[in-house]
Protein backbone atom coordinates (compact mmCIF):
# COMPACT_ATOMS: atom_id res chain seq x y z
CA UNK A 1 8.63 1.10 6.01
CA UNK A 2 7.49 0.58 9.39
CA UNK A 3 4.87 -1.15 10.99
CA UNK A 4 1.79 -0.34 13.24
CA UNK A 5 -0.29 -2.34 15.04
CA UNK A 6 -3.41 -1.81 17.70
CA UNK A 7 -5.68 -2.84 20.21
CA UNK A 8 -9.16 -0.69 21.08
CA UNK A 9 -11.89 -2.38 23.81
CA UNK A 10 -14.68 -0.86 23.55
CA UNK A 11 -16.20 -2.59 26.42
CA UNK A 12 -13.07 -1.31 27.95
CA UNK A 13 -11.47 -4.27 29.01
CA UNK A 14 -7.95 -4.15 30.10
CA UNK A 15 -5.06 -5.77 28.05
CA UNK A 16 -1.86 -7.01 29.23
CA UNK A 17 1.53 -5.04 28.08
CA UNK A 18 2.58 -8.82 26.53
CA UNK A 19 -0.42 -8.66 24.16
CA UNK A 20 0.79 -5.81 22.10
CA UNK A 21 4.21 -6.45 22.39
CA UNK A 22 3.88 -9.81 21.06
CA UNK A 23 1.69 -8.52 18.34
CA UNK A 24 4.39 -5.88 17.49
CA UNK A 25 7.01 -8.29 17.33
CA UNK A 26 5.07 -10.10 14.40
CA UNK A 27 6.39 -7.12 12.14
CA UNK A 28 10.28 -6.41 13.52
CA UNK A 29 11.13 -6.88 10.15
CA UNK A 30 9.23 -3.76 8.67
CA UNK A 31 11.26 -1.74 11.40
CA UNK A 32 14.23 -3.07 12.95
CA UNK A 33 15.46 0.66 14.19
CA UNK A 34 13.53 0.93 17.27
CA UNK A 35 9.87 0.02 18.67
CA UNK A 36 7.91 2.07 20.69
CA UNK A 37 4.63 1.46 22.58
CA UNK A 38 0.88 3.83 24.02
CA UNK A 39 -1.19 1.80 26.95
CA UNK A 40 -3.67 3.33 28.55
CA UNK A 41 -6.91 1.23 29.77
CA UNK A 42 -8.36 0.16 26.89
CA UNK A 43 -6.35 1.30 24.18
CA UNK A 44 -2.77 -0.05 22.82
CA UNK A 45 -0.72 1.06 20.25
CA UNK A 46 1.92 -0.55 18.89
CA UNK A 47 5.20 0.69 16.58
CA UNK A 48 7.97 -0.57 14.75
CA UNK A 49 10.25 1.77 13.50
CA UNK A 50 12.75 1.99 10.22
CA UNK A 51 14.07 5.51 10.89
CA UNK A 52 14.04 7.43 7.72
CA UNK A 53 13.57 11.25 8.63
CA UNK A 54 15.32 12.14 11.52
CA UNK A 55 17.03 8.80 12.97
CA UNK A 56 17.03 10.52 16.55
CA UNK A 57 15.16 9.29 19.42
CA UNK A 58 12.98 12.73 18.76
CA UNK A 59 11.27 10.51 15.77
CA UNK A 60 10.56 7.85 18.17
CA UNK A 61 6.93 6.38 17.85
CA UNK A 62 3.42 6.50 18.93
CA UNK A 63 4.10 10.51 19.25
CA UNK A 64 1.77 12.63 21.34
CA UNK A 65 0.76 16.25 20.30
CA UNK A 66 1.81 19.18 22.44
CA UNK A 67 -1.66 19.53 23.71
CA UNK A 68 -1.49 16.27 24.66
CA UNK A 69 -5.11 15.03 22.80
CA UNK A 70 -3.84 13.34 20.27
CA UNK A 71 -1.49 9.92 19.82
CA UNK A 72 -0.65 7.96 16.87
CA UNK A 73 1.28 5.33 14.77
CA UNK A 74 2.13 5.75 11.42
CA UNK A 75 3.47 4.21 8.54
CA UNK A 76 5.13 6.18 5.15
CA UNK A 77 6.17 9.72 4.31
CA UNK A 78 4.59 12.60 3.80
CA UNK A 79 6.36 14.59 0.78
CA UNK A 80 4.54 18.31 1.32
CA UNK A 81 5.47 18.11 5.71
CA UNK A 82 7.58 20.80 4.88
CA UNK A 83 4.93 23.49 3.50
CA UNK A 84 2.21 21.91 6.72
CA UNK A 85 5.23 22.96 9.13
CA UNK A 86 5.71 26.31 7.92
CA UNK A 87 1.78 26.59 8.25
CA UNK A 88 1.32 25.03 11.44
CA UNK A 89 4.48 27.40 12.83
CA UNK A 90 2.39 30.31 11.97
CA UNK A 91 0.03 29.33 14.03
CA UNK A 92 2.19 28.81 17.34
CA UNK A 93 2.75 24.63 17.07
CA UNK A 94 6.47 23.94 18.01
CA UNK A 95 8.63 21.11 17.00
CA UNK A 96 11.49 19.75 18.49
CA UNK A 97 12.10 16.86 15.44
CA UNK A 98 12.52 17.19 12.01
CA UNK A 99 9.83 14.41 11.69
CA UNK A 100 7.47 14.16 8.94
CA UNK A 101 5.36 12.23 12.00
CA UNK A 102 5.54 15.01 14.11
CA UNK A 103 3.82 17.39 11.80
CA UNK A 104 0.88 15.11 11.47
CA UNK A 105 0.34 14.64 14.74
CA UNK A 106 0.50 18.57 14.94
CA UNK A 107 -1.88 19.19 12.52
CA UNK A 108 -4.06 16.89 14.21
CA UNK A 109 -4.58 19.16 17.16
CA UNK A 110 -4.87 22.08 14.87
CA UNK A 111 -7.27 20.81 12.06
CA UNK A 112 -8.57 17.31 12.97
CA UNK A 113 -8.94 14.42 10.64
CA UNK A 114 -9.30 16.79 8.01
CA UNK A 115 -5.66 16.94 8.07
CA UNK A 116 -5.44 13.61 6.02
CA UNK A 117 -6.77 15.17 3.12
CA UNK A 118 -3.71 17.54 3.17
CA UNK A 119 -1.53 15.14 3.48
CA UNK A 120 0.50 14.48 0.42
CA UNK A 121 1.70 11.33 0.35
CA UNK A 122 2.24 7.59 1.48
CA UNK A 123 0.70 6.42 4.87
CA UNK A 124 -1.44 4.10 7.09
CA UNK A 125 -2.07 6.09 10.38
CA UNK A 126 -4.03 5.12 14.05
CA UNK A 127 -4.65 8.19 15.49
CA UNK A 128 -6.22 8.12 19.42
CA UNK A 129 -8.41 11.35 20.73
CA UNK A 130 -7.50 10.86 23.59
CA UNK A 131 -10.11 13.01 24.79
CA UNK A 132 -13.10 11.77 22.81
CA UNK A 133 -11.78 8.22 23.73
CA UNK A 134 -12.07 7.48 19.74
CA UNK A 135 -10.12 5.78 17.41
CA UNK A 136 -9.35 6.66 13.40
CA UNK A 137 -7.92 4.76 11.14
CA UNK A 138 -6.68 6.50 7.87
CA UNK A 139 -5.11 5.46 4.47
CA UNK A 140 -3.67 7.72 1.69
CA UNK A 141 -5.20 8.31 -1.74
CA UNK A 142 -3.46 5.61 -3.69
CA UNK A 143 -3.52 2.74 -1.01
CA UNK A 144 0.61 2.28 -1.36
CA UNK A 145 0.78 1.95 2.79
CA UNK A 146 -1.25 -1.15 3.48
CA UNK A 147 -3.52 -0.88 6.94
CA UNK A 148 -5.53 -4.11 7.75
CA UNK A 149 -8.33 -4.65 10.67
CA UNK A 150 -10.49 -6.95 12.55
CA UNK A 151 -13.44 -6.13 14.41
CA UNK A 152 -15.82 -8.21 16.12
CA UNK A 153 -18.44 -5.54 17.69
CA UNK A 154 -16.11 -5.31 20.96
CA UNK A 155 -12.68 -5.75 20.00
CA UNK A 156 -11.53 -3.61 17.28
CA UNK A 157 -7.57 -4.76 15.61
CA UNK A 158 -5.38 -2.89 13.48
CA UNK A 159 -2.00 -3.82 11.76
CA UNK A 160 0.02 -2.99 8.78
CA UNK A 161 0.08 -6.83 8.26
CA UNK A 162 -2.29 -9.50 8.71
CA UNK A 163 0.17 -11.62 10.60
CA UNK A 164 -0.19 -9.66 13.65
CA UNK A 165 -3.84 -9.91 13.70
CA UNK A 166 -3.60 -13.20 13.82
CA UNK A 167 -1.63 -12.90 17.10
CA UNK A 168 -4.90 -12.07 19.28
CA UNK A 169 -6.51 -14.18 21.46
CA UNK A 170 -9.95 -13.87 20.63
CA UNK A 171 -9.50 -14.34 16.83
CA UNK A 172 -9.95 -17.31 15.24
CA UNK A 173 -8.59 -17.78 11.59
CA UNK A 174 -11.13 -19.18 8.94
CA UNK A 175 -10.89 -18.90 4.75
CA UNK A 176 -13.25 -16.31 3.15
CA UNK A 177 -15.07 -18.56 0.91
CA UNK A 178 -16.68 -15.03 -1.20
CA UNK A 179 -12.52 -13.56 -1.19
CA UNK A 180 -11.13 -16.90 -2.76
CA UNK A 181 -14.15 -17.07 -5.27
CA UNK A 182 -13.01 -13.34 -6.62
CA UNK A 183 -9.21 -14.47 -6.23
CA UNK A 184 -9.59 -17.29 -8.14
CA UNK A 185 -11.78 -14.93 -11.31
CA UNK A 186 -8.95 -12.12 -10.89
CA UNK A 187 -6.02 -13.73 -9.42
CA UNK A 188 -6.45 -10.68 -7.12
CA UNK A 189 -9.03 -8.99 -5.13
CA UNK A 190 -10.62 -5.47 -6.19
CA UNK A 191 -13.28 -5.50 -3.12
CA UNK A 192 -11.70 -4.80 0.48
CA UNK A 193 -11.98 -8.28 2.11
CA UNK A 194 -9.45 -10.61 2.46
CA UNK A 195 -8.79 -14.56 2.40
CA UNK A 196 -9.04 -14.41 6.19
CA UNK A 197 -12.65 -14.27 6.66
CA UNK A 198 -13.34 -10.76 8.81
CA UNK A 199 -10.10 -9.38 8.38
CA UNK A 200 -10.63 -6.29 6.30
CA UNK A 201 -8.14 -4.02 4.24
CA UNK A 202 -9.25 -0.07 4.86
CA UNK A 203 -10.10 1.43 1.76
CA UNK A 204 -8.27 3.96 -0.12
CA UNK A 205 -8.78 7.81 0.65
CA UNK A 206 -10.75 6.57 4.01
CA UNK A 207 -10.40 7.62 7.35
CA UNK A 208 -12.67 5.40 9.85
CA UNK A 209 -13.83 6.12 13.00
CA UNK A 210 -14.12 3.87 16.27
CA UNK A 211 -15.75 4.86 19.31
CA UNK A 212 -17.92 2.93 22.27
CA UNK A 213 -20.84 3.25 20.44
CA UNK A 214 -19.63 2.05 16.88
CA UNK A 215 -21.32 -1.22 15.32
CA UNK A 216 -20.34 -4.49 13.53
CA UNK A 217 -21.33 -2.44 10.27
CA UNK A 218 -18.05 -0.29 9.39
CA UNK A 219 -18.77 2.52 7.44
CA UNK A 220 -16.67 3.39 4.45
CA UNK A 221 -16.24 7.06 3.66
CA UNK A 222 -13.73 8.32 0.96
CA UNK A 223 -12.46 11.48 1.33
CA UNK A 224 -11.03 11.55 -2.40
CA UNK A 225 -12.05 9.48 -5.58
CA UNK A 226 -10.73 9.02 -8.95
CA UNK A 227 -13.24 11.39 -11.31
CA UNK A 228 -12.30 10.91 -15.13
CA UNK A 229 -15.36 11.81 -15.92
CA UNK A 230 -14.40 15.60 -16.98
CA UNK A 231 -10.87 17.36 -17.75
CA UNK A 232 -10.07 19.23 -14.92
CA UNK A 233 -9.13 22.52 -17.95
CA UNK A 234 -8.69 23.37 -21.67
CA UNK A 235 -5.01 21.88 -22.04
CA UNK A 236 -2.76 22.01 -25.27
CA UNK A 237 -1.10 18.99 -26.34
CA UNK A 238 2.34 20.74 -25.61
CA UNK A 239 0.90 22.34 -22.55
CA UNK A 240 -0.04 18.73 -21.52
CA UNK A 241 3.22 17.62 -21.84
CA UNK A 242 5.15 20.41 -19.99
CA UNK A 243 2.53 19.26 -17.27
CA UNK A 244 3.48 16.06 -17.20
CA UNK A 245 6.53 16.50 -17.03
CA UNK A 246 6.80 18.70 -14.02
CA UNK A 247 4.99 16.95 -11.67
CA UNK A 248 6.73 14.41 -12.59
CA UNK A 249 9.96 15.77 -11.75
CA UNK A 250 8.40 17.59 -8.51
CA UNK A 251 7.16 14.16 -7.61
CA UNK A 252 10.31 12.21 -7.79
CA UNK A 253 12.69 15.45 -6.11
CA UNK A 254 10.00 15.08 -3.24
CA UNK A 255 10.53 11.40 -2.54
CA UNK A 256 14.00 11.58 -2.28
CA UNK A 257 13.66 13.24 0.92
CA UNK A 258 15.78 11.29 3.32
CA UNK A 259 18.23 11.30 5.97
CA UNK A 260 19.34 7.68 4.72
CA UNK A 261 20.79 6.42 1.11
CA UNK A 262 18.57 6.53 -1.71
CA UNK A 263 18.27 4.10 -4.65
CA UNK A 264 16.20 3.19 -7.41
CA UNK A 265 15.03 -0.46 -9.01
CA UNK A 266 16.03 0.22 -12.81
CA UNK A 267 14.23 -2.32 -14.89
CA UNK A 268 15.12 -1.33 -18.34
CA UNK A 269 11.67 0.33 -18.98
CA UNK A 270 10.12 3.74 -19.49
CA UNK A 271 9.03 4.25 -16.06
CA UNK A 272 12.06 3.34 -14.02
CA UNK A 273 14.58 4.47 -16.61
CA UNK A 274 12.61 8.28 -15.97
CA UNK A 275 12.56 7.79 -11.96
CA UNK A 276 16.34 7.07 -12.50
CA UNK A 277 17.05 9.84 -14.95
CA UNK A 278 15.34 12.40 -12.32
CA UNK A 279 16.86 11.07 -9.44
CA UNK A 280 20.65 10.39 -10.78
CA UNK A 281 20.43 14.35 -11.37
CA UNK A 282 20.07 15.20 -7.12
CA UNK A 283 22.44 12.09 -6.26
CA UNK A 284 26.33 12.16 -7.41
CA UNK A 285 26.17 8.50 -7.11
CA UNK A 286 22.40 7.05 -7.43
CA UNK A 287 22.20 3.12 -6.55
CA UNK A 288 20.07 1.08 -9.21
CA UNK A 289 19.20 -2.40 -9.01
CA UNK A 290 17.97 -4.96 -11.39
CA UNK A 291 16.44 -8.15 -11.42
CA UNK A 292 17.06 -10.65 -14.47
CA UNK A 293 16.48 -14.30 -15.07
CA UNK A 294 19.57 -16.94 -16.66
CA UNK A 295 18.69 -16.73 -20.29
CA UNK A 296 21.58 -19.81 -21.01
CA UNK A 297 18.19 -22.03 -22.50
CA UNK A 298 15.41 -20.09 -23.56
CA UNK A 299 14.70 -18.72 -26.63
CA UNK A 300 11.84 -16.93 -29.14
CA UNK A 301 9.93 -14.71 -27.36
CA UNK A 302 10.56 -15.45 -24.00
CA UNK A 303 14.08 -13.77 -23.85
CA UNK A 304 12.41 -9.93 -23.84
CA UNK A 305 11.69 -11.24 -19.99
CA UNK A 306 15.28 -10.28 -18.84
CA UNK A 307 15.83 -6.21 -19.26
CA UNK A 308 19.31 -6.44 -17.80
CA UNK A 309 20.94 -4.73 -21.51
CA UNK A 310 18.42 -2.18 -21.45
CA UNK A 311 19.25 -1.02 -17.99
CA UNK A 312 22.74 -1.86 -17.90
CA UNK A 313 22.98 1.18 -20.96
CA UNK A 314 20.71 3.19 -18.85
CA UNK A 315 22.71 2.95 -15.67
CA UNK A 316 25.64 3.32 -17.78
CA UNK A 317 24.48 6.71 -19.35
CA UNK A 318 23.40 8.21 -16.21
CA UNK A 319 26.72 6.97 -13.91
CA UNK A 320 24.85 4.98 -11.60
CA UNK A 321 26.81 2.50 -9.04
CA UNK A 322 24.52 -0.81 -10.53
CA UNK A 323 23.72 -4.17 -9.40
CA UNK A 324 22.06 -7.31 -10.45
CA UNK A 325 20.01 -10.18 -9.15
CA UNK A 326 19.63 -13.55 -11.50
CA UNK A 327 17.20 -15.78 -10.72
CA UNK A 328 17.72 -19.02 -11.70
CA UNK A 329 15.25 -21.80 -12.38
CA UNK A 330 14.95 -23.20 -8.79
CA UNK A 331 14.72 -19.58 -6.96
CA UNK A 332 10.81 -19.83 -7.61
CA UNK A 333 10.18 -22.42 -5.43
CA UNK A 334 13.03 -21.83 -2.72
CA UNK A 335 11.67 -18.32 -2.28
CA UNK A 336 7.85 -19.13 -2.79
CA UNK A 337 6.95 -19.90 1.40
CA UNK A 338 9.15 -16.33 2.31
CA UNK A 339 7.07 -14.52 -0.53
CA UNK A 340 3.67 -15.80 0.45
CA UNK A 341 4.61 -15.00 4.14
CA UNK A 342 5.29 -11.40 3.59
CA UNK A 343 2.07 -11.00 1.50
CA UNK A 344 0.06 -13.15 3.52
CA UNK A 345 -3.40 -11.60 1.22
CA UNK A 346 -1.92 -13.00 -2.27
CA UNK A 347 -1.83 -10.61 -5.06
CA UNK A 348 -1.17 -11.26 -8.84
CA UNK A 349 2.42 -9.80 -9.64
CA UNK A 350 5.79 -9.89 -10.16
CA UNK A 351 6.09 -11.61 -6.40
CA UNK A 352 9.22 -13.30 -6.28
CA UNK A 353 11.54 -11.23 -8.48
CA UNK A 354 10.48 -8.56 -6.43
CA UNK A 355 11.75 -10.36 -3.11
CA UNK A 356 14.77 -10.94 -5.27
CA UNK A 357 15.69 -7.20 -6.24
CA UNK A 358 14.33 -5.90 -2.62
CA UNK A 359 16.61 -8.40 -0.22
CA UNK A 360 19.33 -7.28 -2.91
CA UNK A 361 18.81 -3.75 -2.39
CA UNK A 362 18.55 -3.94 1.35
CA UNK A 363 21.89 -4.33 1.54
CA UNK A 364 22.92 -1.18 0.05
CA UNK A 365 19.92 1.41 0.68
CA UNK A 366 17.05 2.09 3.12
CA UNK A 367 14.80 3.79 0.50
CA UNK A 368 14.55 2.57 -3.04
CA UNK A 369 12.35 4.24 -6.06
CA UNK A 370 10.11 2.50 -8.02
CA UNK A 371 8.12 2.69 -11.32
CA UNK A 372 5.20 0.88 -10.87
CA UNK A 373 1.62 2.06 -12.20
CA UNK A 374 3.44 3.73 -14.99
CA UNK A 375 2.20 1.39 -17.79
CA UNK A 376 -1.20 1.42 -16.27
CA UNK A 377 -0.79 5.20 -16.00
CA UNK A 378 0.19 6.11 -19.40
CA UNK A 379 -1.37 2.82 -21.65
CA UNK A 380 0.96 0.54 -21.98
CA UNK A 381 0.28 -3.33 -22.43
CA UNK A 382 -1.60 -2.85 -25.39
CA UNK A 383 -2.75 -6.36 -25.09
CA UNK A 384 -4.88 -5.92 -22.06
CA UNK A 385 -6.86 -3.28 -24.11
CA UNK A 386 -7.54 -4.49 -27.53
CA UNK A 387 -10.27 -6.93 -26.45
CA UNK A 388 -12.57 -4.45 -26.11
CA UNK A 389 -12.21 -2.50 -29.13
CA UNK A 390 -14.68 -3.69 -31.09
CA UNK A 391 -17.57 -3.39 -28.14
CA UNK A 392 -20.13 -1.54 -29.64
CA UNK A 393 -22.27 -0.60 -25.84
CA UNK A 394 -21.46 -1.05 -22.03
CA UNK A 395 -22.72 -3.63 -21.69
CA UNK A 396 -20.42 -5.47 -24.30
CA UNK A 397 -17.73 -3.69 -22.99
CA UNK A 398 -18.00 -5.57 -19.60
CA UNK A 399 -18.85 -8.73 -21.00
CA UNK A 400 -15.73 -8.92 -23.36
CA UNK A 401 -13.07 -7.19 -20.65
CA UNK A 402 -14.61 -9.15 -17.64
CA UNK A 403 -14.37 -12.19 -19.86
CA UNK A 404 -10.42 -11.55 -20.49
CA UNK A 405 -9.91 -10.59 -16.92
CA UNK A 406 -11.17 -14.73 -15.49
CA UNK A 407 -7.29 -14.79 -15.07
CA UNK A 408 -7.32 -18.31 -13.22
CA UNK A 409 -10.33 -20.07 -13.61
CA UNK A 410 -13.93 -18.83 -15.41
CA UNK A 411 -17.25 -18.62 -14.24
CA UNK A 412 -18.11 -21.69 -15.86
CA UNK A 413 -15.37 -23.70 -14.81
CA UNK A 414 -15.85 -22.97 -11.46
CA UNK A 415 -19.04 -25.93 -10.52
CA UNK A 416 -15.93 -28.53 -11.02
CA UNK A 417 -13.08 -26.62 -9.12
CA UNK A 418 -15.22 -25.99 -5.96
CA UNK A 419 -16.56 -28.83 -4.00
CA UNK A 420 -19.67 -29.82 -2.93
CA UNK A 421 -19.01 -28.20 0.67
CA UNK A 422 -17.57 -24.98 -0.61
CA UNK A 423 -20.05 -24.42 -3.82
CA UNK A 424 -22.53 -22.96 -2.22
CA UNK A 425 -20.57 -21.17 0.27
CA UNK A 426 -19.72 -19.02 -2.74
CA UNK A 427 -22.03 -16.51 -5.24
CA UNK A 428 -20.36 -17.51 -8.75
CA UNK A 429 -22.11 -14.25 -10.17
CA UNK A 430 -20.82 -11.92 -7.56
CA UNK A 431 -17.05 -11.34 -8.90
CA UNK A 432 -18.65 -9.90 -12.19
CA UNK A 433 -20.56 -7.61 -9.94
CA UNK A 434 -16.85 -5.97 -8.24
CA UNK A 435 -15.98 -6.10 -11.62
CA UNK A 436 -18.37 -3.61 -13.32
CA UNK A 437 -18.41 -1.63 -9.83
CA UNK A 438 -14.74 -0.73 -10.18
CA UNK A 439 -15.29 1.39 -13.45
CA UNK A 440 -18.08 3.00 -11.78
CA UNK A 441 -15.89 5.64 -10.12
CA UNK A 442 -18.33 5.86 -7.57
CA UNK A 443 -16.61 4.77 -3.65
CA UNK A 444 -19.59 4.34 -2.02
CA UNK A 445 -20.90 1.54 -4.38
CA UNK A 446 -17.51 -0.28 -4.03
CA UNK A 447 -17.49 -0.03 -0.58
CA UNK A 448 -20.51 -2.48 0.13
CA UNK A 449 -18.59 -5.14 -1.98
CA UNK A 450 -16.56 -5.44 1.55
């Protein structure tokens, strides 16, 4: 997993060593291989490492280029490093790791930033020019590696959690009243704030840049954007499928690049039974995990919550070495202070089970495979859809789904949950505004939500 953390001045202001270490130390538990530290005048960067690819010393973090310009952190994997190696070898880079880290840092002094739009893959990256005395921050496509920041006009912060932003001096933690207005519509946020008032999460596809003459107003700029708009060819249904199904299969054989175990959550369900059925075939003995809830007094519809049958015939049929977590009625609130530390920025979810089946896991394998987005992917939950069925324009459409998504509390209920002090600290109307902007497919628009 990881986790990166740093410091820019752009007045240029010194830092002491303690100041980044103790900000480092916030996340030992995303990486409790080995740690790793860049200080030069006004610039610190910060690593902790879980060594996935290469558990050497080579793979040891922040990593500086051969030409010496470039040094970064990073966070994730890269699953196409192989075919940018080969590339980059052709034209005369060497490598003395078998790092996926090494060959962005590579391409880097090759291409540029430009290189994150090769990249193929998970990751949160600080990259320092250490010639241009600039800072960029990058995230990948999907947003899986999170990569959080503060900056105050002078003092720019970056972490992989919020928890070691809080750590500096000079920031002072307040509530967002505008992030908890759109948590409490969603029970989630879609814009790129957070609850702590100026700590921001980077977008998605972005890749910012810091320098001495950068301002209080961060600009966004997305690299890459969803576009639904128009099919990228003429496709058969059959052809379609045959698709599907091999990048599917190329996905999964590409994230099971390790130098450490492998293992997979196995939930019962479509997506997670397929990750397992792909990975099971490149492992003689895949590790699958399962979360499930005591079932000894509940009844009607409310026992389809625990998959364990399902996946105990799955792990069965595909000879996996399986285990089980049950939660019990009291593991909610003994786990509920751990699960809100680790995501500090609460998001709607399957929280705690997921702290269940991940601590279990730990114990057995350093990289686990996971099905999640494959309902939202492929349709399922009918019940989130048919709401909207019978809209008969957009602007129906909106009404009715924005309507069913006022998860916590509505619009209108929201004059007697907010006191007088906090009321008009909020704009009621603005959640329904993120709301249509997020089928817009348009970045720039969501970006001045943040």
């Amino acid at each position: 997993m990881c986790g990166i953390v740093g410091i820019f001045n752009l007045d240029e202001r010194p830092f002491p060593y303690t100041l980044i270490k103790r900000m480092a130390n916030k996340l030992i538990h995303r990486g409790p291989d080995g740690e790793g530290y860049y200080i030069k005048d006004n610039i610190a960067l910060g690593h902790k490492r879980l060594a996935i690819i290469d558990l050497s010393p080579k793979g040891a973090q922040p990593m500086t280029s051969k030409d010496g310009k470039w040094v970064i952190v990073f966070n994730g994997c890269i699953y196409n490093f192989l075919e940018l190696k080969q590339e980059l070898k052709s034209l005369g880079h060497e490598f003395v790791s078998t790092t996926d880290t090494e060959v962005v840092v590579e391409g880097l002094a090759e291409y540029g930033v430009t290189i994150f739009e090769r990249l193929n893959g998970m990751f949160a990256i600080g990259a320092w020019n250490t010639a241009e005395k600039t800072l960029y921050l990058s995230r990948d496509r999907f947003g899986v590696k999170p990569l959080y920041y503060w900056f105050n006009g002078k003092t720019l912060v970056f972490s992989s959690e919020i928890k070691a932003i809080i750590e500096h001096p000079e920031f002072k933690v307040k509530l967002n009243f505008s992030a908890l207005n759109e948590y409490f519509t969603f029970q989630n946020l879609f814009s790129f704030r957070t609850l702590f008032d100026e700590i921001a999460m980077i977008p998605p596809a972005n890749t910012i840049k810091f320098d001495k003459h950068s301002t209080n107003n961060v600009k966004h700029n997305a690299w890459w954007n969803y576009d639904f708009s128009q099919p990228d060819e003429a496709m058969s249904f059959e052809d379609a499928k045959n698709e599907t199904k091999r990048l599917f299969h190329q996905a999964v054989t590409r994230q099971m690049i390790a130098d450490v175990p492998v293992g997979s959550y196995l939930s019962g369900g479509m997506e997670s039974g397929s990750i397992t059925a792909v990975a099971s075939s490149h492992v003689d003995r895949l590790s699958t995990f399962t979360c499930g809830f005591d079932m000894n007094e509940v009844t009607g519809v409310e026992t389809n919550y625990d998959e364990r049958h399902s996946a105990e015939l799955m792990a069965n049929h595909f000879k996996t070495e399986h285990y089980e977590q049950i939660i019990n009625a009291g593991d909610l609130r003994w786990s509920l202070p751990k699960v809100v530390w680790h995501l500090e920025d609460l998001k709607v979810g399957m929280c705690y089970p997921n702290y269940y089946i991940s601590r279990l896991a730990s114990k057995f394998v350093k990289v686990c495979l996971q099905g999640s987005g494959g309902d939202e992917l492929f349709g399922g939950y009918p019940w989130r859809y048919y709401r909207i069925f019978n809209s008969s324009n957009q602007q129906e459409f909106f009404e009715n789904y924005y309507n069913f998504w006022q998860r916590l509390v509505t619009d209108n209920e929201k004059k007697d949950l907010f006191t007088p002090l906090i009321l008009p600290k909020v704009d009621i109307n603005e959640p329904q505004l993120i709301f249509k902007r997020v089928f817009t497919f348009n970045n720039k628009l969501l970006m001045k939500i943040y």
